[in-house]
PDB file of N, CA and C in Angstrom:
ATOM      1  N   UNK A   1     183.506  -1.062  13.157  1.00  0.00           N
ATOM      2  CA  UNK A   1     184.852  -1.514  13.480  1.00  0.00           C
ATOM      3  C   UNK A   1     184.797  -2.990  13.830  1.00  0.00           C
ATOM      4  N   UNK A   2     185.701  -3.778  13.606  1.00  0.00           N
ATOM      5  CA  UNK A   2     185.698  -5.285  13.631  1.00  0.00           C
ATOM      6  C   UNK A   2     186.563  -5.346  14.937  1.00  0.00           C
ATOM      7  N   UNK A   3     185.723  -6.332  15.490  1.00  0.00           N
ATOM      8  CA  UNK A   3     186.462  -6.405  17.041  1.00  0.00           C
ATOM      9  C   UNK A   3     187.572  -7.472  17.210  1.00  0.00           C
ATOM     10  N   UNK A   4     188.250  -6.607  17.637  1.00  0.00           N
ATOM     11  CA  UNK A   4     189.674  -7.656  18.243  1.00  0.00           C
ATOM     12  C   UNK A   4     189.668  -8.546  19.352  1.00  0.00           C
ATOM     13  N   UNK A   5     190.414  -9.944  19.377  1.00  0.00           N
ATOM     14  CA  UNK A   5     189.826 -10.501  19.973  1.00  0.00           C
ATOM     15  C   UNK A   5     191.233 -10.671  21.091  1.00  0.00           C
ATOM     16  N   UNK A   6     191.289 -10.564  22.268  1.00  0.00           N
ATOM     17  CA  UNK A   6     192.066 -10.798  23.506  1.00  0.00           C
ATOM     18  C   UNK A   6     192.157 -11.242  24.595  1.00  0.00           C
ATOM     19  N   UNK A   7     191.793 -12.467  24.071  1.00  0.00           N
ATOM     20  CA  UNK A   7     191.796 -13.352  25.305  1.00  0.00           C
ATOM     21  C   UNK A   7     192.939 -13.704  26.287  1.00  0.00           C
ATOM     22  N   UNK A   8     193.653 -13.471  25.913  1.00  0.00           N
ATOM     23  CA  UNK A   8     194.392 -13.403  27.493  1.00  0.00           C
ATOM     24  C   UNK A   8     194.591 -12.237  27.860  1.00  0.00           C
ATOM     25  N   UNK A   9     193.875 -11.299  27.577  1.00  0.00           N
ATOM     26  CA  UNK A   9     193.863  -9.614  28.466  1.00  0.00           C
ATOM     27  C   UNK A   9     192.575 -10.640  29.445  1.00  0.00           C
ATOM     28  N   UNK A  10     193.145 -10.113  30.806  1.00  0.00           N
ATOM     29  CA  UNK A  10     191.756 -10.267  31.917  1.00  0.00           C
ATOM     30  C   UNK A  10     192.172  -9.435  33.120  1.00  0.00           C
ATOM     31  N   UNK A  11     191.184  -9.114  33.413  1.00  0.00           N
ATOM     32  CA  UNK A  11     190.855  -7.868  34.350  1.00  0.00           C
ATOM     33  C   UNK A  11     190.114  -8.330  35.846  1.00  0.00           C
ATOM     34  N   UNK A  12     191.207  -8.379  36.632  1.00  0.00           N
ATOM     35  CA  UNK A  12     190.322  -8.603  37.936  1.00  0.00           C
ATOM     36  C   UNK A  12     190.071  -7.661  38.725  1.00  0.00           C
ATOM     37  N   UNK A  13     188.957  -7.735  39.747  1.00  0.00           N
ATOM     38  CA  UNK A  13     188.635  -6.242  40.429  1.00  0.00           C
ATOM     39  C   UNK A  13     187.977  -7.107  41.609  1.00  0.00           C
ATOM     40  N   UNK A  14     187.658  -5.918  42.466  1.00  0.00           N
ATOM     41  CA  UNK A  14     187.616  -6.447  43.841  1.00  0.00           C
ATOM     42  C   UNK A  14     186.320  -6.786  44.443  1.00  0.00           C
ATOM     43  N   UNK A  15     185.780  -7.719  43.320  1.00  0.00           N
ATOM     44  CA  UNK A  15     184.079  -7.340  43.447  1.00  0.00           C
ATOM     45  C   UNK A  15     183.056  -7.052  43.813  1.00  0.00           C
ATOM     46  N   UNK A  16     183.244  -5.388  43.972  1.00  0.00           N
ATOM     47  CA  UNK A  16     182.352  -4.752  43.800  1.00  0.00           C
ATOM     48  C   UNK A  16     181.811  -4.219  42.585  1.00  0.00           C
ATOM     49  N   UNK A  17     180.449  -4.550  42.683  1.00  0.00           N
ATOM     50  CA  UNK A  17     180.143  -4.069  41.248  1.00  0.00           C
ATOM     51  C   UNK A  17     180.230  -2.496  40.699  1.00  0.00           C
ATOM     52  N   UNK A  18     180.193  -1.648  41.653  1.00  0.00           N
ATOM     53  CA  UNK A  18     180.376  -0.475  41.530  1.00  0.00           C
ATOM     54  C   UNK A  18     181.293   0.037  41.622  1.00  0.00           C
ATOM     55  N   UNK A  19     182.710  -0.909  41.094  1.00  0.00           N
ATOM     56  CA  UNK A  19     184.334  -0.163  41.506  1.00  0.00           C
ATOM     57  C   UNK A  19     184.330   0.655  40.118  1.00  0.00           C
ATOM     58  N   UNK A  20     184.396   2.137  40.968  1.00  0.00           N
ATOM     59  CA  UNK A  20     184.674   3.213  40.101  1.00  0.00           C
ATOM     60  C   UNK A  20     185.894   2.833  39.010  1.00  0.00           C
ATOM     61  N   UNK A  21     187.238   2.468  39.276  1.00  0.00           N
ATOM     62  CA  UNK A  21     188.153   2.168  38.522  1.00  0.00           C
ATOM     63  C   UNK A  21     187.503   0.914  37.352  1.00  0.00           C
ATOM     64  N   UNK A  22     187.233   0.233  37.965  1.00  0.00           N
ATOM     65  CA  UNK A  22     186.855  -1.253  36.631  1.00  0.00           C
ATOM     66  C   UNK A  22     185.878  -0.721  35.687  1.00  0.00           C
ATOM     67  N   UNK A  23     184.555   0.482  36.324  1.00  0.00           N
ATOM     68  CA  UNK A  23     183.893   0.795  35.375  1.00  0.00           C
ATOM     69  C   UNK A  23     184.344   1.505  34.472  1.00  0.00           C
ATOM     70  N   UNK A  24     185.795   2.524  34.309  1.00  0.00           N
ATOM     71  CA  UNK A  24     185.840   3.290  33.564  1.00  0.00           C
ATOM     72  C   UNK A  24     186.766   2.104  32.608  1.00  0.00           C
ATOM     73  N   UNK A  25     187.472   1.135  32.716  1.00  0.00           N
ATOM     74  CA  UNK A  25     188.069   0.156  32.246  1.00  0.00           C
ATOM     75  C   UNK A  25     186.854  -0.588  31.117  1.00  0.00           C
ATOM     76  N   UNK A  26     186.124  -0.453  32.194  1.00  0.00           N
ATOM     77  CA  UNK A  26     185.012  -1.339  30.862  1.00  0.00           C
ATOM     78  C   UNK A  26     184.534  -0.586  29.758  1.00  0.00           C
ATOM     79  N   UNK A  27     184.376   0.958  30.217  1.00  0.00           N
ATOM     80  CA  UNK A  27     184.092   1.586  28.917  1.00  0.00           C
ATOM     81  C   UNK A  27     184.985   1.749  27.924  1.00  0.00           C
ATOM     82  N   UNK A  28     186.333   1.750  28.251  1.00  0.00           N
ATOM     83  CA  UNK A  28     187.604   2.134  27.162  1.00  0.00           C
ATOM     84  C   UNK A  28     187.341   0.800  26.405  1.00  0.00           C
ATOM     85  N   UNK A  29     187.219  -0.218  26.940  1.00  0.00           N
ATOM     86  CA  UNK A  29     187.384  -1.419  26.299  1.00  0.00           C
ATOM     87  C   UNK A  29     186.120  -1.534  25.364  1.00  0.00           C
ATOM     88  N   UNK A  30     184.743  -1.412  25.584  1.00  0.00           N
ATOM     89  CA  UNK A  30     183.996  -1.107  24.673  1.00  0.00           C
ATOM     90  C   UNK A  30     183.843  -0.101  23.626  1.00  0.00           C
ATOM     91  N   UNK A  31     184.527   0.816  23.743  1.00  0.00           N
ATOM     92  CA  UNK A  31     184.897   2.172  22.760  1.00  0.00           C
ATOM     93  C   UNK A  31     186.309   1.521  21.905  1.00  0.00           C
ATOM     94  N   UNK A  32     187.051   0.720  22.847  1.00  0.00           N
ATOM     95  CA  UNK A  32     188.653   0.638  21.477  1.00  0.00           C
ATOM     96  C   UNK A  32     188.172  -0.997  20.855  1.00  0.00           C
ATOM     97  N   UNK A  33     186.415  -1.362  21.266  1.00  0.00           N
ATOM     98  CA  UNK A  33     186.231  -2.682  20.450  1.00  0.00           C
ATOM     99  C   UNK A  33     187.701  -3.948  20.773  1.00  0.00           C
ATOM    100  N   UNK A  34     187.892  -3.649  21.608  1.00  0.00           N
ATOM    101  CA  UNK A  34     189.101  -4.947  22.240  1.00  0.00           C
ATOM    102  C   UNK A  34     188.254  -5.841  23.560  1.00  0.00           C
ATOM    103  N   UNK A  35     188.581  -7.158  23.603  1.00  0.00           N
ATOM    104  CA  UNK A  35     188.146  -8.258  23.988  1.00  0.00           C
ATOM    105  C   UNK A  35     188.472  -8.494  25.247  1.00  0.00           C
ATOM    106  N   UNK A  36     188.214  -8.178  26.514  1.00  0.00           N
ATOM    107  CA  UNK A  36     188.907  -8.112  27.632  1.00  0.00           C
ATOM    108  C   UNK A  36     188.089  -9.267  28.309  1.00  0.00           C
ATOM    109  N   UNK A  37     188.488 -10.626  29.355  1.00  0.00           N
ATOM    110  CA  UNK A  37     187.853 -11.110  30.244  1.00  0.00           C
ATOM    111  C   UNK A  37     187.609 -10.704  31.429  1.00  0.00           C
ATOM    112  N   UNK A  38     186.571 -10.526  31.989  1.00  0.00           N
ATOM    113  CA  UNK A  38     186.683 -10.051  33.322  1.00  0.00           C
ATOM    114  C   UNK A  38     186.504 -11.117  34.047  1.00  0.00           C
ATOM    115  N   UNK A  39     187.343 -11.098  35.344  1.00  0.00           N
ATOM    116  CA  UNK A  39     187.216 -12.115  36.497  1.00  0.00           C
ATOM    117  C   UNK A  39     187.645 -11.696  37.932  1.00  0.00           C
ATOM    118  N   UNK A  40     186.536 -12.087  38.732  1.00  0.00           N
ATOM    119  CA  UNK A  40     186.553 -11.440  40.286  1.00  0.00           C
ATOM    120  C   UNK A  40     187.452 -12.053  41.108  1.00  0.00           C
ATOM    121  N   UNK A  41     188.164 -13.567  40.509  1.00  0.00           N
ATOM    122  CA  UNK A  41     189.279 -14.015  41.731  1.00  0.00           C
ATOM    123  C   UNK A  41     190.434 -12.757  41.824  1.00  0.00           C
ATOM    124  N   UNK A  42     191.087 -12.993  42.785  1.00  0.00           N
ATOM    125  CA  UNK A  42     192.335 -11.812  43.359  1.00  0.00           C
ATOM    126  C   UNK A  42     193.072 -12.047  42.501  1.00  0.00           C
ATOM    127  N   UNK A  43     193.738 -11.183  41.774  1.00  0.00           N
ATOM    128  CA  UNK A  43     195.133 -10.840  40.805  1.00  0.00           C
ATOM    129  C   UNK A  43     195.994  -9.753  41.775  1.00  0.00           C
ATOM    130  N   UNK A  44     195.070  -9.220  42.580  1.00  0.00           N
ATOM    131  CA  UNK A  44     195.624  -8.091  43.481  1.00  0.00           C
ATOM    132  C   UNK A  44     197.270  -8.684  44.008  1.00  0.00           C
ATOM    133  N   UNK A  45     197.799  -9.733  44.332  1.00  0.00           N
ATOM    134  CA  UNK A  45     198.865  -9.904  44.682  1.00  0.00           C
ATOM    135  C   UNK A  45     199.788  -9.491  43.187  1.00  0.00           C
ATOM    136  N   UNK A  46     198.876  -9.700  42.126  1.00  0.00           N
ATOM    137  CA  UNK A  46     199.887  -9.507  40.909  1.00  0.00           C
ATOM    138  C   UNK A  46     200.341  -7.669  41.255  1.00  0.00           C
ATOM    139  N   UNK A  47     199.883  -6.758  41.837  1.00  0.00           N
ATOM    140  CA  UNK A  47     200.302  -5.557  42.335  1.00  0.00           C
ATOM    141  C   UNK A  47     200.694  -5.155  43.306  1.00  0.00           C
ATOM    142  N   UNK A  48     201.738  -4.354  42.982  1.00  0.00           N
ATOM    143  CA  UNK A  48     202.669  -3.779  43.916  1.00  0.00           C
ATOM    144  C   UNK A  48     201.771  -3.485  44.833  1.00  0.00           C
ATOM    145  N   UNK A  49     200.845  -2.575  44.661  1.00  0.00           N
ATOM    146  CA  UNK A  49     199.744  -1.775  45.535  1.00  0.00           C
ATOM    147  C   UNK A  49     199.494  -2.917  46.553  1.00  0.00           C
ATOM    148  N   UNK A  50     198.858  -3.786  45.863  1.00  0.00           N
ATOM    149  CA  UNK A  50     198.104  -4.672  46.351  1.00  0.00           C
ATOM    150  C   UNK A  50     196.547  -4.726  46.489  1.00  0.00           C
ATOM    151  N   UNK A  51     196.631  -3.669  45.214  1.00  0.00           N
ATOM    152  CA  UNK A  51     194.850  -3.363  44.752  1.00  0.00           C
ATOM    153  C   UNK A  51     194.731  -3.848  43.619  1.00  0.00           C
ATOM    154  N   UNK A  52     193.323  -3.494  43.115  1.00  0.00           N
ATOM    155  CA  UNK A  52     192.739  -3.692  41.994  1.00  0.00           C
ATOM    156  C   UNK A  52     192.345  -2.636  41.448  1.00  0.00           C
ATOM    157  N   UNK A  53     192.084  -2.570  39.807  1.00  0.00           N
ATOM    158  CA  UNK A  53     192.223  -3.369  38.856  1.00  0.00           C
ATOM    159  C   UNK A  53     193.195  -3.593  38.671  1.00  0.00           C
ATOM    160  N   UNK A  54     193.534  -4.819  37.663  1.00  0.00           N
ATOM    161  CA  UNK A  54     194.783  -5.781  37.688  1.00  0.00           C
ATOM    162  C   UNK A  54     194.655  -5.878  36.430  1.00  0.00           C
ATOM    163  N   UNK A  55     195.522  -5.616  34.794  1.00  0.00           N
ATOM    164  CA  UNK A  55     195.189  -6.492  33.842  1.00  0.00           C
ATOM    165  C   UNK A  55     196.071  -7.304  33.653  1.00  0.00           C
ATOM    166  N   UNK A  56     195.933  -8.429  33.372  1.00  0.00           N
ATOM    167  CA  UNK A  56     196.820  -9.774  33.034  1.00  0.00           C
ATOM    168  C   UNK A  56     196.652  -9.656  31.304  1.00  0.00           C
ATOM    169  N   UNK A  57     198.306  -9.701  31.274  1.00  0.00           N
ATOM    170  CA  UNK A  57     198.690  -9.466  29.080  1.00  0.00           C
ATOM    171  C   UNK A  57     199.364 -10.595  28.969  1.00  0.00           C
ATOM    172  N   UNK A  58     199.620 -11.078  28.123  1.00  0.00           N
ATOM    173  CA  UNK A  58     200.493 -12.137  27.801  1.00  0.00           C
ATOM    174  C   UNK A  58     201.972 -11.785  28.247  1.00  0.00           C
ATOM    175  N   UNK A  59     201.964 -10.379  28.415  1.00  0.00           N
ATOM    176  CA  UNK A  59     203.354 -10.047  28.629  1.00  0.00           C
ATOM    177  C   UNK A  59     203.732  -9.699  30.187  1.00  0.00           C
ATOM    178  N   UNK A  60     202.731  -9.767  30.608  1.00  0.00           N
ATOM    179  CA  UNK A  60     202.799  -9.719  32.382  1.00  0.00           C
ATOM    180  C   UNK A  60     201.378  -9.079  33.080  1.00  0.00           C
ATOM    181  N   UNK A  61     201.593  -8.090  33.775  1.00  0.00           N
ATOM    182  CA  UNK A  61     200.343  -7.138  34.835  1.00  0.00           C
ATOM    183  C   UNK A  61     200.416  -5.813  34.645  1.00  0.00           C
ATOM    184  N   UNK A  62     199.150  -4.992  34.412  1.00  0.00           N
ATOM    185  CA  UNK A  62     199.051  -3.615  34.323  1.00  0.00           C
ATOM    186  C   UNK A  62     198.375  -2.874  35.854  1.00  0.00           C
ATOM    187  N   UNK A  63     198.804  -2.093  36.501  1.00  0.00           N
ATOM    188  CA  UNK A  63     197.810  -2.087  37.756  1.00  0.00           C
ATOM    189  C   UNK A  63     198.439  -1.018  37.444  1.00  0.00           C
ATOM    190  N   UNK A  64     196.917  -0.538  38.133  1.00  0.00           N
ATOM    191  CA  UNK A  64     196.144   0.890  38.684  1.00  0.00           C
ATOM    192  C   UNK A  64     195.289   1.066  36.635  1.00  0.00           C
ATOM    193  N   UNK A  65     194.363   1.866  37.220  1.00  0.00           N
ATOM    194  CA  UNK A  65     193.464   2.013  36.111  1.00  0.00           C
ATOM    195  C   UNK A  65     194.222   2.971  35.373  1.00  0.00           C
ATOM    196  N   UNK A  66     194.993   4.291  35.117  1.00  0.00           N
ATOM    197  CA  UNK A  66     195.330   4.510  34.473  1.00  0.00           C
ATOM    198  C   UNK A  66     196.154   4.051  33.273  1.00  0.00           C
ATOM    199  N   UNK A  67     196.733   3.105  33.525  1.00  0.00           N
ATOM    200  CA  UNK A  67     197.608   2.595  33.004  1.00  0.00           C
ATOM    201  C   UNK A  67     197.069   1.379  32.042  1.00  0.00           C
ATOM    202  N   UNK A  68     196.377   0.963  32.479  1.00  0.00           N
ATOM    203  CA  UNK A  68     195.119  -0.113  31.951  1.00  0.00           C
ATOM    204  C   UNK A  68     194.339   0.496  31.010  1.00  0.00           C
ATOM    205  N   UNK A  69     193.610   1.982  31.201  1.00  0.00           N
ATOM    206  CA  UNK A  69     193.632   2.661  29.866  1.00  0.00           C
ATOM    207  C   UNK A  69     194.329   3.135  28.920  1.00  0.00           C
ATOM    208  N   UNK A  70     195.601   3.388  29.258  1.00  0.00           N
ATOM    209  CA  UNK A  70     196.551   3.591  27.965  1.00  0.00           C
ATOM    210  C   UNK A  70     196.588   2.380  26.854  1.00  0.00           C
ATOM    211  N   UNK A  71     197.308   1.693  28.010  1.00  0.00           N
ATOM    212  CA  UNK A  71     197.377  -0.078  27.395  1.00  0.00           C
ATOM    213  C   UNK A  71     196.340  -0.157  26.311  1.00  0.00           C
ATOM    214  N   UNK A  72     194.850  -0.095  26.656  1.00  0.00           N
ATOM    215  CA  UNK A  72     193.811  -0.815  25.966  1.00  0.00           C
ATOM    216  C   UNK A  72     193.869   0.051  24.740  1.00  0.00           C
ATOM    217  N   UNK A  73     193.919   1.876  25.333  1.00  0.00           N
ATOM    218  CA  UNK A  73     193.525   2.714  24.407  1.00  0.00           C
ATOM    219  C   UNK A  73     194.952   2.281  23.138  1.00  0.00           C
ATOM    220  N   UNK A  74     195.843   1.970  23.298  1.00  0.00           N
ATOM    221  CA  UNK A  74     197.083   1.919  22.357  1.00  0.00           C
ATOM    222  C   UNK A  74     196.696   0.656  21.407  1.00  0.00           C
ATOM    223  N   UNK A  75     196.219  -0.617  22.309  1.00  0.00           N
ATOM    224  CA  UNK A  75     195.776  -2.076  21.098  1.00  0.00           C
ATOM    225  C   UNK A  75     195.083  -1.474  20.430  1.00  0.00           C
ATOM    226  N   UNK A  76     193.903  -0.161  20.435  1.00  0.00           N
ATOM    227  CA  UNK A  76     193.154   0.043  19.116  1.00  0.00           C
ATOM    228  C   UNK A  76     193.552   0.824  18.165  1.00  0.00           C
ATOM    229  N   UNK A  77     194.009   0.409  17.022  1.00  0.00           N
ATOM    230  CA  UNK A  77     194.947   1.466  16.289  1.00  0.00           C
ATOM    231  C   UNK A  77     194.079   2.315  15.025  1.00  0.00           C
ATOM    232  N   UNK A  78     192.810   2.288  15.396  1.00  0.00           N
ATOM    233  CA  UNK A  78     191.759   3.018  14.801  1.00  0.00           C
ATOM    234  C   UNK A  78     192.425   4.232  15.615  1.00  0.00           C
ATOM    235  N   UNK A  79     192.531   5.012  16.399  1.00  0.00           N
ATOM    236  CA  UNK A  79     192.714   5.963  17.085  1.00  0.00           C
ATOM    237  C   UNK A  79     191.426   6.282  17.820  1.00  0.00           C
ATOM    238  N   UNK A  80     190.350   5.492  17.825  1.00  0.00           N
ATOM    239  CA  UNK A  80     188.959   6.137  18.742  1.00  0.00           C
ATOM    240  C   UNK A  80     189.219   6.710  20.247  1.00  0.00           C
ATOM    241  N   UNK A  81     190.415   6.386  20.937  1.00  0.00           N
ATOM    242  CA  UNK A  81     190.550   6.304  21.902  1.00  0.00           C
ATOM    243  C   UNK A  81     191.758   7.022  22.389  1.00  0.00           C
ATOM    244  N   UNK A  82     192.738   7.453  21.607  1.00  0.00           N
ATOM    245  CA  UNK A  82     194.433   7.538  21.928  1.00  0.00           C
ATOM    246  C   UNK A  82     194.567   8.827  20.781  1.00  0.00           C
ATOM    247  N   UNK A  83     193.606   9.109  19.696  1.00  0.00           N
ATOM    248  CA  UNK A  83     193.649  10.098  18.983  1.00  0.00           C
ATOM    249  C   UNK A  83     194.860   9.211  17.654  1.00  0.00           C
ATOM    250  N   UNK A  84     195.002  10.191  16.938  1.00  0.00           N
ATOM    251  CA  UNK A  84     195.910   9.721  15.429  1.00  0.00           C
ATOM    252  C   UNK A  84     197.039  10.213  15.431  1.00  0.00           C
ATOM    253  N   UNK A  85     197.545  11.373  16.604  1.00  0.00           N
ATOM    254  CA  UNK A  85     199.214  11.805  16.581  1.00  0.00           C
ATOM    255  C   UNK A  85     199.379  11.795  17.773  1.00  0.00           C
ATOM    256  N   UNK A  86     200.189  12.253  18.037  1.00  0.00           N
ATOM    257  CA  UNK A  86     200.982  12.616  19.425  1.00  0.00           C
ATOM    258  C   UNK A  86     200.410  13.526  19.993  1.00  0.00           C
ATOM    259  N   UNK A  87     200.275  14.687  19.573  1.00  0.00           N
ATOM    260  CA  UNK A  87     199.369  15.911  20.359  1.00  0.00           C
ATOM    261  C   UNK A  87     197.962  15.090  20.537  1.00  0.00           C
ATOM    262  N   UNK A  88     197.306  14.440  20.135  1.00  0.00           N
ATOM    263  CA  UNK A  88     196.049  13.531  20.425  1.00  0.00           C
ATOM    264  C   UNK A  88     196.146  12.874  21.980  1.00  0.00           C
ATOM    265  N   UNK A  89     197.245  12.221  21.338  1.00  0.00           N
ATOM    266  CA  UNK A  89     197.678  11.656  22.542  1.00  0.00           C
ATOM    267  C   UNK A  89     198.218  12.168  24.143  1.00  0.00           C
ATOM    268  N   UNK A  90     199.095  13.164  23.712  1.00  0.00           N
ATOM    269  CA  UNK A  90     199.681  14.136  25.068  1.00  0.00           C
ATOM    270  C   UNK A  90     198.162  14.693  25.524  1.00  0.00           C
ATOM    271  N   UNK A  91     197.349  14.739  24.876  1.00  0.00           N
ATOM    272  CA  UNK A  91     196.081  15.577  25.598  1.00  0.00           C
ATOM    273  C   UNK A  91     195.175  14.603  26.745  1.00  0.00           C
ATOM    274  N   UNK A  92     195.208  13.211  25.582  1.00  0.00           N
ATOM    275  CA  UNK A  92     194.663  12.696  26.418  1.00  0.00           C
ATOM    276  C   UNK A  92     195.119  11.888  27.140  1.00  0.00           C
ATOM    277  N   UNK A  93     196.394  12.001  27.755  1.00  0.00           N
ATOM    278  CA  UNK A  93     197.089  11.769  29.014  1.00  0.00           C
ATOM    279  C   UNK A  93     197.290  12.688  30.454  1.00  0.00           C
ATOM    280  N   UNK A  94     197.078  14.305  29.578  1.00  0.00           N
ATOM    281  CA  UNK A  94     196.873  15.228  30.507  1.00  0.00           C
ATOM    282  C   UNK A  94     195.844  14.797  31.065  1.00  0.00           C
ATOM    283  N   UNK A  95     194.630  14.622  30.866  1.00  0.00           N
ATOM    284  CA  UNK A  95     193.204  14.317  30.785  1.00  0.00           C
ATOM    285  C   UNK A  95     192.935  13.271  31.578  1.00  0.00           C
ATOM    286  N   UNK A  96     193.766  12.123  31.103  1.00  0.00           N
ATOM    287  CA  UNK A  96     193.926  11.000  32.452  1.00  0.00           C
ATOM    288  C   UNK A  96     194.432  11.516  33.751  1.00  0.00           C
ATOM    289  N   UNK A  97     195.718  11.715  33.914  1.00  0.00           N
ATOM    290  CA  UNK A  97     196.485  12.181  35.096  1.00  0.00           C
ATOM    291  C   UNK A  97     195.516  13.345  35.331  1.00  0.00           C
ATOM    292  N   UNK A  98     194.851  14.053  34.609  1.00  0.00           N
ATOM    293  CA  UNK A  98     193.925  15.218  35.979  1.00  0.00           C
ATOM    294  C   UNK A  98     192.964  14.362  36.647  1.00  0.00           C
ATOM    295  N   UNK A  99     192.521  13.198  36.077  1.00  0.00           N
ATOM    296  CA  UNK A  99     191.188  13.048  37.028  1.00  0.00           C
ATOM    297  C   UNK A  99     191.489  12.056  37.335  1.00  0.00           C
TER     298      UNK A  99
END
């Protein structure tokens, strides 16, 4: 798969290297082959929460990790990630929201 390139997707987290949320962020992003920057300054004000992860799009802020995986999983339109229909998809949203 030829990788897409997205440079203004960037992902801040609260640096720790072991934030459960950013790691599962980094794997979607290596599985949907999309280009994400990561950076440890605070974006956290960019969220309501006032947590992290944070993604910054050209089109504004994604916060909380679920949502940050949809996002990424949807830019890859191979389906590796989001599946090829809708039932693909409804599953693996159940799948998010359980865990």
């Amino acid at each position: 798969a030829s990788s897409k390139d997205f440079d203004n997707n960037h992902i801040a987290r609260d640096g720790r290297l072991t934030n459960r949320n950013a790691n599962k962020i980094r794997v979607a992003v290596t599985f949907a082959v999309v280009k994400v920057a990561e950076q440890r300054e605070a974006l956290s004000e960019s969220s309501p929460l006032g947590g992290s992860p944070v993604l910054g799009t050209p089109d504004g802020y994604i916060f909380t990790s679920n949502a940050i995986l949809r996002y990424i999983a949807r830019l890859d339109k191979t389906g590796a990630l989001y599946g090829k229909t809708q039932f693909d998809a409804a599953n693996v949203d159940a799948w998010l929201d359980l865990v």
